[in-house]
N, C-alpha and C. Protein backbone atom coordinates (compact mmCIF):
# COMPACT_ATOMS: atom_id res chain seq x y z
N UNK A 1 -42.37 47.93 125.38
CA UNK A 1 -43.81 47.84 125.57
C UNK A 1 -44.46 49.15 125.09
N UNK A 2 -45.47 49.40 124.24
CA UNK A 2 -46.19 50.01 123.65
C UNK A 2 -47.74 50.24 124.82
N UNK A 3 -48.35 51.15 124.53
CA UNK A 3 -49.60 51.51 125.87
C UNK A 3 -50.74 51.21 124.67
N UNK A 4 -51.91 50.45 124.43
CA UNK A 4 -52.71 50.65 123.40
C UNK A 4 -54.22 50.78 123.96
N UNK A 5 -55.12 51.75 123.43
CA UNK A 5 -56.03 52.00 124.04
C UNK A 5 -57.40 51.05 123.20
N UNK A 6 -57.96 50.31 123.49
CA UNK A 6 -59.35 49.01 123.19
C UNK A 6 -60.54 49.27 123.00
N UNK A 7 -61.38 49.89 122.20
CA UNK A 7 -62.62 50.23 122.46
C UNK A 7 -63.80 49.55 122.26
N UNK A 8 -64.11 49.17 122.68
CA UNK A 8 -65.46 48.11 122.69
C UNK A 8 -66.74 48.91 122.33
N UNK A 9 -67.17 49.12 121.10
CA UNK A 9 -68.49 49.40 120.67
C UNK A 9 -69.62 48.00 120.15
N UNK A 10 -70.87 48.63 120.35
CA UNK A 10 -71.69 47.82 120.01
C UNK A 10 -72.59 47.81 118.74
N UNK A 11 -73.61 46.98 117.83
CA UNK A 11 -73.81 47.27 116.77
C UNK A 11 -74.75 48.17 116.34
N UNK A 12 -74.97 49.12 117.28
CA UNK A 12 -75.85 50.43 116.80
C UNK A 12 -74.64 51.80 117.53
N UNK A 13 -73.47 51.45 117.35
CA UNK A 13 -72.39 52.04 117.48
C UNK A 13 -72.34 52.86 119.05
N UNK A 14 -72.88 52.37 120.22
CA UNK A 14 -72.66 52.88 121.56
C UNK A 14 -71.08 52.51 121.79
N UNK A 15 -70.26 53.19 122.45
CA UNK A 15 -69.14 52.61 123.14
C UNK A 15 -69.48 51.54 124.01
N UNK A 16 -69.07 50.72 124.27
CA UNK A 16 -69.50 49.95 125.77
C UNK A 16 -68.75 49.88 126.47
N UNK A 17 -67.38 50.52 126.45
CA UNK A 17 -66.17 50.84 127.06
C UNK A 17 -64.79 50.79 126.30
N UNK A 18 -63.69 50.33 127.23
CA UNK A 18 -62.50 50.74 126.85
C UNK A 18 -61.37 49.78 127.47
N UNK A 19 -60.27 49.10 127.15
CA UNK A 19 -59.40 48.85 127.89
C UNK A 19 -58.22 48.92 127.50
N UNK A 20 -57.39 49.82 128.28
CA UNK A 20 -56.05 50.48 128.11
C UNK A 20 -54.69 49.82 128.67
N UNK A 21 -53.64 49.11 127.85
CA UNK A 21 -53.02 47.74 128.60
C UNK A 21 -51.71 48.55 127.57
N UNK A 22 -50.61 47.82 128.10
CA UNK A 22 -49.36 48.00 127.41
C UNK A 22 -49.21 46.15 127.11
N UNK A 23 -48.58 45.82 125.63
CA UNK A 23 -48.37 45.32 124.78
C UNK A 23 -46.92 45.57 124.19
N UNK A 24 -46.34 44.13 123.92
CA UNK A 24 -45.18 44.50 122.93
C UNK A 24 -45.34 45.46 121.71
N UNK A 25 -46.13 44.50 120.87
CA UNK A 25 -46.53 45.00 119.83
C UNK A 25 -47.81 45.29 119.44
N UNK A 26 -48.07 45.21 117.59
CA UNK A 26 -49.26 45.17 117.50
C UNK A 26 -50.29 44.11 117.67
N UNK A 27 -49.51 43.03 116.76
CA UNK A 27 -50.03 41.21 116.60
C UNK A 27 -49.85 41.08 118.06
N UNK A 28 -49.38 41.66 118.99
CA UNK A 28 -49.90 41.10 120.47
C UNK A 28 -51.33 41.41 120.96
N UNK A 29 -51.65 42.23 120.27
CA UNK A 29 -52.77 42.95 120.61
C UNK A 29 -54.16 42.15 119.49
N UNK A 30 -53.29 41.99 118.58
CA UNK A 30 -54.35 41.44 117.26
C UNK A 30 -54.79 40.24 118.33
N UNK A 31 -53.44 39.16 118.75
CA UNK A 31 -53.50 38.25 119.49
C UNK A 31 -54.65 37.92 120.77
N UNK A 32 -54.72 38.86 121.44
CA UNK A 32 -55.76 39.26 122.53
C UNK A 32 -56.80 39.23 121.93
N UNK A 33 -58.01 40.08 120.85
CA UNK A 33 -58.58 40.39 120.53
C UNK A 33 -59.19 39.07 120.23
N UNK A 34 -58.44 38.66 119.22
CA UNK A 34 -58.77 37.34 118.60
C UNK A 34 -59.10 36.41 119.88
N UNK A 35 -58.36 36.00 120.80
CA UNK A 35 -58.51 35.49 122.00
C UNK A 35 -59.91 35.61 122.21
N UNK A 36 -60.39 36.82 122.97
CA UNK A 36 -61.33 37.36 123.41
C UNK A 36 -62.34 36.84 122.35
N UNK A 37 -62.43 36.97 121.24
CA UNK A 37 -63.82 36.84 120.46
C UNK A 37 -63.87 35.08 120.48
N UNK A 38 -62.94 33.90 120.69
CA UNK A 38 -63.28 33.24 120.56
C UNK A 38 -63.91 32.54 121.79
N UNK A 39 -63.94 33.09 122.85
CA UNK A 39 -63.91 32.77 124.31
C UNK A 39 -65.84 32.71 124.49
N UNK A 40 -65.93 33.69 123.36
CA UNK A 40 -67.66 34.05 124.04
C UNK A 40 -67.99 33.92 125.42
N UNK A 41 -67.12 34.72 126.02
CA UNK A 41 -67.74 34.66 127.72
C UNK A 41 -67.93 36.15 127.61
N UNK A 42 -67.28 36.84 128.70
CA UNK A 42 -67.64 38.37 128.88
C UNK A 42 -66.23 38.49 129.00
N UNK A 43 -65.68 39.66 129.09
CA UNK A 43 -64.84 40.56 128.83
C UNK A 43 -64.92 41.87 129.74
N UNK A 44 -63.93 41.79 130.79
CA UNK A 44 -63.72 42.95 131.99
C UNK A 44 -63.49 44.21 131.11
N UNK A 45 -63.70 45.27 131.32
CA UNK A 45 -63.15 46.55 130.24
C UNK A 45 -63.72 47.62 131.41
N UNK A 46 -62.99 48.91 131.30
CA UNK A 46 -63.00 49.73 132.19
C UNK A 46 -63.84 50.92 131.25
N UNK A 47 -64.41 52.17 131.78
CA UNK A 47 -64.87 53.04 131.58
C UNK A 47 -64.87 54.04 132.37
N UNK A 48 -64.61 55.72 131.88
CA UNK A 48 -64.22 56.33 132.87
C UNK A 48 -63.36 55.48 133.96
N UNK A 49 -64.00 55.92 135.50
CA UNK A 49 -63.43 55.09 136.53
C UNK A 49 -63.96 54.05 137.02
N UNK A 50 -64.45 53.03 136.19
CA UNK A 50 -65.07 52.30 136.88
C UNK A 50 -64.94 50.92 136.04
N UNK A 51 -65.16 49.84 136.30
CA UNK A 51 -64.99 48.20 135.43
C UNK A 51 -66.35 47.15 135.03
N UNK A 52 -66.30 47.34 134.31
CA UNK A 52 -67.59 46.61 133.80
C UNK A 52 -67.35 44.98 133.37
N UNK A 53 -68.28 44.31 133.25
CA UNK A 53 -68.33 42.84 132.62
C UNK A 53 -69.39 43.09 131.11
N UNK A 54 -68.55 42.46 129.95
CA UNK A 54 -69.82 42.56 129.19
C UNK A 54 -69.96 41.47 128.19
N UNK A 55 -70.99 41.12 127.30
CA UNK A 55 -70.88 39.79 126.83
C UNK A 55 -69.83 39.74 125.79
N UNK A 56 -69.40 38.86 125.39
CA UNK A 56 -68.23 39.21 123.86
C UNK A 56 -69.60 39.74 122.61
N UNK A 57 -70.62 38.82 122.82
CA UNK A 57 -71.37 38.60 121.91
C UNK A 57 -71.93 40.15 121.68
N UNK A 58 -71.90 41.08 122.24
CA UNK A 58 -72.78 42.38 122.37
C UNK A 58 -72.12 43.51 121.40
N UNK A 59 -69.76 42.76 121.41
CA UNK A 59 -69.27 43.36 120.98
C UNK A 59 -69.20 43.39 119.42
N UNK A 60 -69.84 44.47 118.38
CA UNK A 60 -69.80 44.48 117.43
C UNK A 60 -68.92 45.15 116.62
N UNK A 61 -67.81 45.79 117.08
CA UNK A 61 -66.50 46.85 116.93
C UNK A 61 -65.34 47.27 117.76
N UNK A 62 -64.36 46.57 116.95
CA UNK A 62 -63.18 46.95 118.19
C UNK A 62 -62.29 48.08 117.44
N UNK A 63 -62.27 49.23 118.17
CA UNK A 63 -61.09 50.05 117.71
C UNK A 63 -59.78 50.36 118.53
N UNK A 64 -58.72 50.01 118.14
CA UNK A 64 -57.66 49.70 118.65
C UNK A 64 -56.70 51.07 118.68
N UNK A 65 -55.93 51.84 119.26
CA UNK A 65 -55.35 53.27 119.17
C UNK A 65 -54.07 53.11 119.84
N UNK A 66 -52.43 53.37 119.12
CA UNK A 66 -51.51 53.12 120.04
C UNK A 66 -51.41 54.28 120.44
N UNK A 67 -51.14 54.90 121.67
CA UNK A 67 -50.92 55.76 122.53
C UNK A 67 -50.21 56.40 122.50
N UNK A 68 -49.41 57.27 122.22
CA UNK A 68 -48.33 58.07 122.05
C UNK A 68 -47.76 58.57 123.65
């Protein structure tokens, strides 16, 4: 299992958070993502210490980072 860090930005480039999960791989992660955008509901994602709900639709950028 690999640790990969999720970043959820929006389309005037704010972060809107983050979610940090361990994954086999990468395409597990591609896998999720893809998931998530087709769902158009909201999407739990953490920030600092705290958990947010946000729309998929708001999300305009995902940057993905494996963790070392």
């Amino acid at each position: 299992m690999k640790k990969y860090i999720i970043e959820f930005y929006s389309n005037n480039g704010y972060k809107l958070g983050e979610s940090i999960n361990e994954y086999k791989d990468f395409s597990e992660v591609e896998d999720y993502i893809g998931k998530l955008m087709k769902e158009g509901s909201s999407v739990k994602i953490t920030f600092e210490n705290s958990a947010e709900f946000i729309r998929v639709t708001e999300i305009a950028k995902v940057v993905i980072t494996e963790q070392k």
